[in-house]
Protein backbone atom coordinates (compact mmCIF):
# COMPACT_ATOMS: atom_id res chain seq x y z
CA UNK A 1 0.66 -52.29 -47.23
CA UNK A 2 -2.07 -50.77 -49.73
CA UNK A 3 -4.02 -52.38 -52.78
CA UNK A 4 -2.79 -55.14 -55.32
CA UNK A 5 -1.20 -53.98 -57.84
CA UNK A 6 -0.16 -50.29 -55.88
CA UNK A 7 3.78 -51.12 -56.15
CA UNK A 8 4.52 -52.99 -52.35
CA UNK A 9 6.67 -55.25 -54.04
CA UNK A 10 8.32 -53.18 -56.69
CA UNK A 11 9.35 -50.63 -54.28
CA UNK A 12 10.69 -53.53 -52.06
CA UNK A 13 12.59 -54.80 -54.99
CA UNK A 14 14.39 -51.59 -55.90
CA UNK A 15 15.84 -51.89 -51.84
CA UNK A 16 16.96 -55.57 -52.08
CA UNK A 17 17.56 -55.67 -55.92
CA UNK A 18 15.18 -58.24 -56.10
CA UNK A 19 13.92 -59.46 -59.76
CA UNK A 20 10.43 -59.55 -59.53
CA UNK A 21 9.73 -55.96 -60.98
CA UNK A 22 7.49 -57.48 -63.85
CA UNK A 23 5.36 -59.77 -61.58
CA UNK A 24 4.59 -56.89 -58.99
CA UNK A 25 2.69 -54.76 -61.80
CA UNK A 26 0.25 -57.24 -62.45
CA UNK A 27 -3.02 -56.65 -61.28
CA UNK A 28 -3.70 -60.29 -59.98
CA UNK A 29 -2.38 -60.72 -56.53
CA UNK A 30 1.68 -60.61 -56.48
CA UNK A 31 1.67 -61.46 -52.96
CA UNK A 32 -0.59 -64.48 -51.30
CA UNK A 33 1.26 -64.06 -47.60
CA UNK A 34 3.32 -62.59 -45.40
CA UNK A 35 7.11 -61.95 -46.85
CA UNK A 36 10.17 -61.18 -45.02
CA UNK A 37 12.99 -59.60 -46.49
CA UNK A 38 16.12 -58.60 -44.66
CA UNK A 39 19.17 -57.02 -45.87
CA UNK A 40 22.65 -55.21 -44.12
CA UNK A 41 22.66 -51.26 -43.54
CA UNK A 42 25.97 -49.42 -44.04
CA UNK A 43 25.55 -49.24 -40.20
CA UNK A 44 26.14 -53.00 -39.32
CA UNK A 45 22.67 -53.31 -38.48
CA UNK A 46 19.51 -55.25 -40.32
CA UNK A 47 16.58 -53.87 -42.20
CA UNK A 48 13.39 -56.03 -42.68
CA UNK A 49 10.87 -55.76 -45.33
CA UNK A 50 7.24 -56.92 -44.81
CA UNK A 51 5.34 -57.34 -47.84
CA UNK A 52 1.69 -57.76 -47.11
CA UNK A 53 -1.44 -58.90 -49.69
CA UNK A 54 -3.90 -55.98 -50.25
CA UNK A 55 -7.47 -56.39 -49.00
CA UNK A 56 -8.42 -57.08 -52.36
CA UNK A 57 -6.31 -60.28 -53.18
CA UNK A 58 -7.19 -61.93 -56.39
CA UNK A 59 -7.41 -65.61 -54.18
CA UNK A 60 -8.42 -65.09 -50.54
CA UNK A 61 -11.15 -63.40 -48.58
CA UNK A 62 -10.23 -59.84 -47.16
CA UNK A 63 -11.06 -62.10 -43.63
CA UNK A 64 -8.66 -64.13 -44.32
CA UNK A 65 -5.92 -61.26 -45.31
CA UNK A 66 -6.63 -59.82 -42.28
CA UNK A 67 -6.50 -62.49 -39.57
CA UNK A 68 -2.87 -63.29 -42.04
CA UNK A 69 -1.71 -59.94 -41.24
CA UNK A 70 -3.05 -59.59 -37.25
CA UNK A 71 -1.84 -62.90 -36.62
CA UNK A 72 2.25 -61.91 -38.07
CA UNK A 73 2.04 -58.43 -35.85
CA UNK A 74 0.84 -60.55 -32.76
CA UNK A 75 3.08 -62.80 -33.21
CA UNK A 76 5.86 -60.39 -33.21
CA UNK A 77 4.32 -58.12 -30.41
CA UNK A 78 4.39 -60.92 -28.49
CA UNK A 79 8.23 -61.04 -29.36
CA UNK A 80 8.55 -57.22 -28.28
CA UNK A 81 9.47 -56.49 -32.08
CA UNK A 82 7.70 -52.98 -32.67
CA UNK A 83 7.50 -51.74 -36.47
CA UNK A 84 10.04 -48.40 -37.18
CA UNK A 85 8.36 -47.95 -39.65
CA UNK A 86 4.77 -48.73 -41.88
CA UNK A 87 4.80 -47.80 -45.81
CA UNK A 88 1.29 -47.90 -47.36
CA UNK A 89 1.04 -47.22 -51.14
CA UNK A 90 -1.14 -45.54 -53.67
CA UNK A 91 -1.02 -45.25 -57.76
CA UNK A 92 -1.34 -41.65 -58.56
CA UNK A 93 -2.43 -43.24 -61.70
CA UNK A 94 -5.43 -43.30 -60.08
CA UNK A 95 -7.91 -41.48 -60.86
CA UNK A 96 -10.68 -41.28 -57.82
CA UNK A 97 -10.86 -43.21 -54.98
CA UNK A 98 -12.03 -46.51 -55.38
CA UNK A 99 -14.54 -48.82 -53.30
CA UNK A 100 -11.56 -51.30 -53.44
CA UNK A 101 -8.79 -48.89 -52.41
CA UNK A 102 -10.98 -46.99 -49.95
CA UNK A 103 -11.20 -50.32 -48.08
CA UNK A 104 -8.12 -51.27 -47.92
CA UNK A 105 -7.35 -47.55 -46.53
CA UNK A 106 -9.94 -47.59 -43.81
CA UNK A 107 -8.66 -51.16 -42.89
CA UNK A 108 -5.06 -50.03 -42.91
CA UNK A 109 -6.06 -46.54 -40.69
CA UNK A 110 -7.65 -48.84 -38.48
CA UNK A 111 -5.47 -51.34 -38.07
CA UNK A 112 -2.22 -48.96 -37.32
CA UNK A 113 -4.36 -46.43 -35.33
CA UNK A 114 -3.35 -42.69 -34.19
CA UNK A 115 0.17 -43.78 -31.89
CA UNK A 116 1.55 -45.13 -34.83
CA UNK A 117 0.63 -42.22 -37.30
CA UNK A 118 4.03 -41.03 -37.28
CA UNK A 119 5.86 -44.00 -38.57
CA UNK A 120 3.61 -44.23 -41.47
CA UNK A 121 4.88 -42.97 -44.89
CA UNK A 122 1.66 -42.57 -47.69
CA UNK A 123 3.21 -43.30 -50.56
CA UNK A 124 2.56 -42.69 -53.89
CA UNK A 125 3.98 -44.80 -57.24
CA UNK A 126 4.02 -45.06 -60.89
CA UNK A 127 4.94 -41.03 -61.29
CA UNK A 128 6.66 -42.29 -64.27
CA UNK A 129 3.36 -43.10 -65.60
CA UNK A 130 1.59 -40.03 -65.09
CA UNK A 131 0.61 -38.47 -68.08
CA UNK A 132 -0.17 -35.23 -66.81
CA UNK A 133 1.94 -34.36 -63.67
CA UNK A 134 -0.57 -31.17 -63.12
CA UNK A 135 -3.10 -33.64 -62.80
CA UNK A 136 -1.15 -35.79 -60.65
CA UNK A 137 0.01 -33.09 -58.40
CA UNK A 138 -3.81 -32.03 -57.89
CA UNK A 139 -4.48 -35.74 -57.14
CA UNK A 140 -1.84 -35.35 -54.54
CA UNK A 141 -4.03 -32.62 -52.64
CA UNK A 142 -7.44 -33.98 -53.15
CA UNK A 143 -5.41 -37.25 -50.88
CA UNK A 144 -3.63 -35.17 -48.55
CA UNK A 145 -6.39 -32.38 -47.77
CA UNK A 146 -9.14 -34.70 -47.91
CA UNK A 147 -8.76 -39.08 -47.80
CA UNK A 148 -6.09 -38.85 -46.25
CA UNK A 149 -5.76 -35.86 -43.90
CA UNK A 150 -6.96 -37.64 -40.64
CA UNK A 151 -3.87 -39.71 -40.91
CA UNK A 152 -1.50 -36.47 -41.73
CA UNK A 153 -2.92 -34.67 -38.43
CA UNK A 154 -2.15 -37.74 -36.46
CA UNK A 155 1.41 -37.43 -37.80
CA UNK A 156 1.85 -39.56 -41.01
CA UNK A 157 3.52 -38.01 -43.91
CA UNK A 158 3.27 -38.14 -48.08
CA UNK A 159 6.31 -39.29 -50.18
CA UNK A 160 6.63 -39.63 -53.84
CA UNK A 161 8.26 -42.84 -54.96
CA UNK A 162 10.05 -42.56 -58.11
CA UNK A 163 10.88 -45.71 -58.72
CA UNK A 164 14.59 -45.86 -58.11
CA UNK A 165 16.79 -47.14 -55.59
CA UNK A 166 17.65 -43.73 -54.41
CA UNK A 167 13.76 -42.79 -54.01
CA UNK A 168 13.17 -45.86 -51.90
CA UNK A 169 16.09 -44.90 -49.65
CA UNK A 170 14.67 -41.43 -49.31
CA UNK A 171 11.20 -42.91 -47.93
CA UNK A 172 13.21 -45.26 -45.38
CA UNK A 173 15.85 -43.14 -43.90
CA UNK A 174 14.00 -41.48 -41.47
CA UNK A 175 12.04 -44.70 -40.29
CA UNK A 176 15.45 -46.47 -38.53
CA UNK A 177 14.87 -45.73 -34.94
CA UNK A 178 12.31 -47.00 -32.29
CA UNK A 179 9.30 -48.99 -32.94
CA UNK A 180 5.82 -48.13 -32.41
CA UNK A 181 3.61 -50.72 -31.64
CA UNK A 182 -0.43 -50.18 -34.17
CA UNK A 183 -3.10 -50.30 -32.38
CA UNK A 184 -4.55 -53.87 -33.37
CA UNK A 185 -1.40 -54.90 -31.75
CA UNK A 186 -2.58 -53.58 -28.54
CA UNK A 187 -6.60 -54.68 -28.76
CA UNK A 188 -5.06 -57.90 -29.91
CA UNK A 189 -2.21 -58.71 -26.97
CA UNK A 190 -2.70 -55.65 -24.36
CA UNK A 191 -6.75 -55.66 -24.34
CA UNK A 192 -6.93 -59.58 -25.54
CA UNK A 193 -9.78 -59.07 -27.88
CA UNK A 194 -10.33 -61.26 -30.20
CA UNK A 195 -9.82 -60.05 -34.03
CA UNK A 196 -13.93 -59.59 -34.75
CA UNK A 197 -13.79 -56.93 -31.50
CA UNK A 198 -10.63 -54.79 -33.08
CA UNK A 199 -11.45 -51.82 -35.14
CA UNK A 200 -10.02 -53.75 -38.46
CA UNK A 201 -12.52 -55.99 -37.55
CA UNK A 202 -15.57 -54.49 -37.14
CA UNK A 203 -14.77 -52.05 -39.85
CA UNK A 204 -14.80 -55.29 -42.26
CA UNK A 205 -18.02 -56.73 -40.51
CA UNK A 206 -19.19 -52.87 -41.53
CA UNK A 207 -17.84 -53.65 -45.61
CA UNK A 208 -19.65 -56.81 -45.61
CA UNK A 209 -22.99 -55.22 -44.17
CA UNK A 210 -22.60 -52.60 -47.38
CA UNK A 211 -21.59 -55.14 -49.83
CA UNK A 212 -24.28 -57.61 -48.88
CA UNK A 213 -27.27 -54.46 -49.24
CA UNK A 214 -25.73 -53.86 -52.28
CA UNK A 215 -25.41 -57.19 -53.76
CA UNK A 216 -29.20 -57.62 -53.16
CA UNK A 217 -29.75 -54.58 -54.90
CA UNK A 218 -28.17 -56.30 -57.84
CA UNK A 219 -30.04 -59.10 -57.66
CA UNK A 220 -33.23 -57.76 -57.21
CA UNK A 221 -32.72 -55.67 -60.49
CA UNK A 222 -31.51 -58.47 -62.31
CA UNK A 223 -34.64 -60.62 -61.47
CA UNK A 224 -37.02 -57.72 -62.46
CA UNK A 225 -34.87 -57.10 -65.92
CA UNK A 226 -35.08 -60.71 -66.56
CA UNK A 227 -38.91 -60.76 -66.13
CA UNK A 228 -39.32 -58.10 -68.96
CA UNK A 229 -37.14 -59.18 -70.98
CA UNK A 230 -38.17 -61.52 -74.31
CA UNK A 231 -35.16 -62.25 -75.59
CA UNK A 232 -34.49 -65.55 -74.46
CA UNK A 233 -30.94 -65.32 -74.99
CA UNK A 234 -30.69 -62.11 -72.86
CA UNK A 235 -33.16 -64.06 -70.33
CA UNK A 236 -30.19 -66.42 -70.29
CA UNK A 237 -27.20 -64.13 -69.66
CA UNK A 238 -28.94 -62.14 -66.98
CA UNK A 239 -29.76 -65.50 -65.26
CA UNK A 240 -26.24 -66.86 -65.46
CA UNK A 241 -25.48 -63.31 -63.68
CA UNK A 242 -28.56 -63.65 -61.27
CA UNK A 243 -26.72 -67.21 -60.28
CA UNK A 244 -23.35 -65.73 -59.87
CA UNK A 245 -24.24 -62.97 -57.45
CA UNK A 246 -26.46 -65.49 -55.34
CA UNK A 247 -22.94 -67.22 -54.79
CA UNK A 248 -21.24 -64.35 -54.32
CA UNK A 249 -23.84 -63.08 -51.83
CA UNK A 250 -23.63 -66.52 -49.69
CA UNK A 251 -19.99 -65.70 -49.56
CA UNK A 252 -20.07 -62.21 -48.44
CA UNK A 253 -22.96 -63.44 -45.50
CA UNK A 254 -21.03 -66.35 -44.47
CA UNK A 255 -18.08 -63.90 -44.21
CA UNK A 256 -19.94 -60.94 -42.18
CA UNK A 257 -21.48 -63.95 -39.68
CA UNK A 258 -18.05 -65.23 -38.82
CA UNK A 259 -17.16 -61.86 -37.59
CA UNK A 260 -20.06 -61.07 -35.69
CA UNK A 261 -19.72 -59.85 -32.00
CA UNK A 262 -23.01 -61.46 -29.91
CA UNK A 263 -24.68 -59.36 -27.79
CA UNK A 264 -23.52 -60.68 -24.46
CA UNK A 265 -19.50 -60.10 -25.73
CA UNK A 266 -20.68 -56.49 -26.76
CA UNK A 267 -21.99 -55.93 -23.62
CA UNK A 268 -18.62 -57.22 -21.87
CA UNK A 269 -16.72 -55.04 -24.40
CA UNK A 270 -17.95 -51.89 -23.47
CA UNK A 271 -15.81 -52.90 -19.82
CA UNK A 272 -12.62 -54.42 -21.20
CA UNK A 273 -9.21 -53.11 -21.27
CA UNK A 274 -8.46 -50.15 -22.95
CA UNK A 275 -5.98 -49.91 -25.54
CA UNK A 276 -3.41 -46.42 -25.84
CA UNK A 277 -3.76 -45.83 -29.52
CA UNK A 278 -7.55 -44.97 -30.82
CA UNK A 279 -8.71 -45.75 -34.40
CA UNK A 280 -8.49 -43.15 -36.95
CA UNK A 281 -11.37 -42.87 -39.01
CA UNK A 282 -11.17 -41.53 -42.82
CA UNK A 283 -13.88 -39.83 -44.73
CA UNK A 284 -14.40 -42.36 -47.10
CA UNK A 285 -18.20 -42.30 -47.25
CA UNK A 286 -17.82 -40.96 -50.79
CA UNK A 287 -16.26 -43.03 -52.32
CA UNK A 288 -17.10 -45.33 -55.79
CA UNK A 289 -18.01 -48.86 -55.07
């Protein structure tokens, strides 16, 4: 898992010798849906791959990634198929943390939750596109003491990816054993919440309350700019703007709506089953939108 363009399906190709190198560096969407890939270990057993679109995919609503994703892990749940292992990467290319990565972060924290901590490799990619490697290795602690330190104290760990077979071997080894089942496995099957009541879910109904103030923001300055304005050829531009963040903003409401909880299901909440994993919650407040 982690955000498009981050490396999920390079550093799946470098395990199956797959040929899509070039297409997984793009920054549109690589990957629309789930993807399966399974291959032989030396130990006449199976490895499979999951590749996963990021919460910011270039076609579909982060919604719609996410009911994609809970509705593969209930399926397999259901199955009694538990995940060995959970790989979630990061460019340390990068150079602060994002509004679009810190979502899909918080959503990906959420979704695995503190049980499943210990299966989860944070990986970084592209160090062979680092210009600076002091640089990159300060990024490295800025993630690790700070964005991503809830996670380490549940029991995750950092790996470099170096973009080689060998590298992406080094990552895996350690994650061939017993499953761990992520916590919106549990709300989802164990508690039987629905997927607005899980904490991936209400932390996107949270996204879409921020992105919705903040899109009328937008507007609102827009509107005012336009009315000062005498160019009419700037009045122009900044109303073609004005009409494209109106449709946006329908978008994001008609999102946030479909995952609200009514009041009466809160209530009813507060007495449900209780799941064994609790969320993990990231300090992410900070973060550029």
């Amino acid at each position: 898992m982690g955000p498009t363009g981050s490396g999920k399906t390079n550093f799946i190709n470098k395990l199956t010798g797959g040929q899509e190198d070039k297409a997984a560096h793009r920054l549109k969407s690589h990957t629309q849906g789930i993807r399966e890939f399974t291959f032989n270990l030396p130990s006449n057993r199976q490895c499979v791959l999951v590749d996963t679109p990021g919460f910011d995919d270039t076609y579909r609503s982060d919604r719609d990634i996410l009911r994609t994703i809970a509705e593969w892990l209930e399926k397999k749940y259901r199955k009694e198929v538990k995940l060995t292992g959970i790989i979630y990467t990061h460019r340390i290319t990068d150079n602060r943390m994002s509004g679009s990565v810190a979502k899909n972060l918080d959503l990906f924290a959420r979704l695995c939750g503190d049980k499943a901590a210990g299966r989860v490799r944070l990986v970084t990619t592209m160090w062979d596109s680092a210009k600076n490697m002091d640089t990159a290795d300060a990024r490295v602690s800025q993630l690790e003491e700070n964005f991503w330190k809830p996670l380490i104290d549940a029991g995750a760990q950092h790996k470099r990816f170096r973009n080689s077979l060998e590298s992406a071997w080094d990552i895996i080894s350690d994650l061939m054993g017993e499953g761990e089942a992520v916590l919106l496995q549990e709300e989802l099957v164990d508690a039987e919440r629905k997927l607005n009541e899980t904490a991936a879910g209400r932390a996107l109904y949270t996204q879409f309350q921020r992105l919705l103030r903040e899109q009328k923001e937008t507007i609102k300055h827009l509107s005012e700019e336009a009315k000062a304005q005498q160019d009419p050829v700037l009045v122009r531009e900044l109303d073609t703007q004005y009409q494209r963040l109106e449709a946006e903003l329908q978008r994001t409401w008609e999102e946030m709506e479909k995952l609200k909880i009514p009041f009466l299901r809160r209530i009813a909440l507060l007495f449900s089953k209780r799941t064994r994993s609790r969320k993990v919650e990231l300090p992410l407040s900070q973060c550029g939108a």
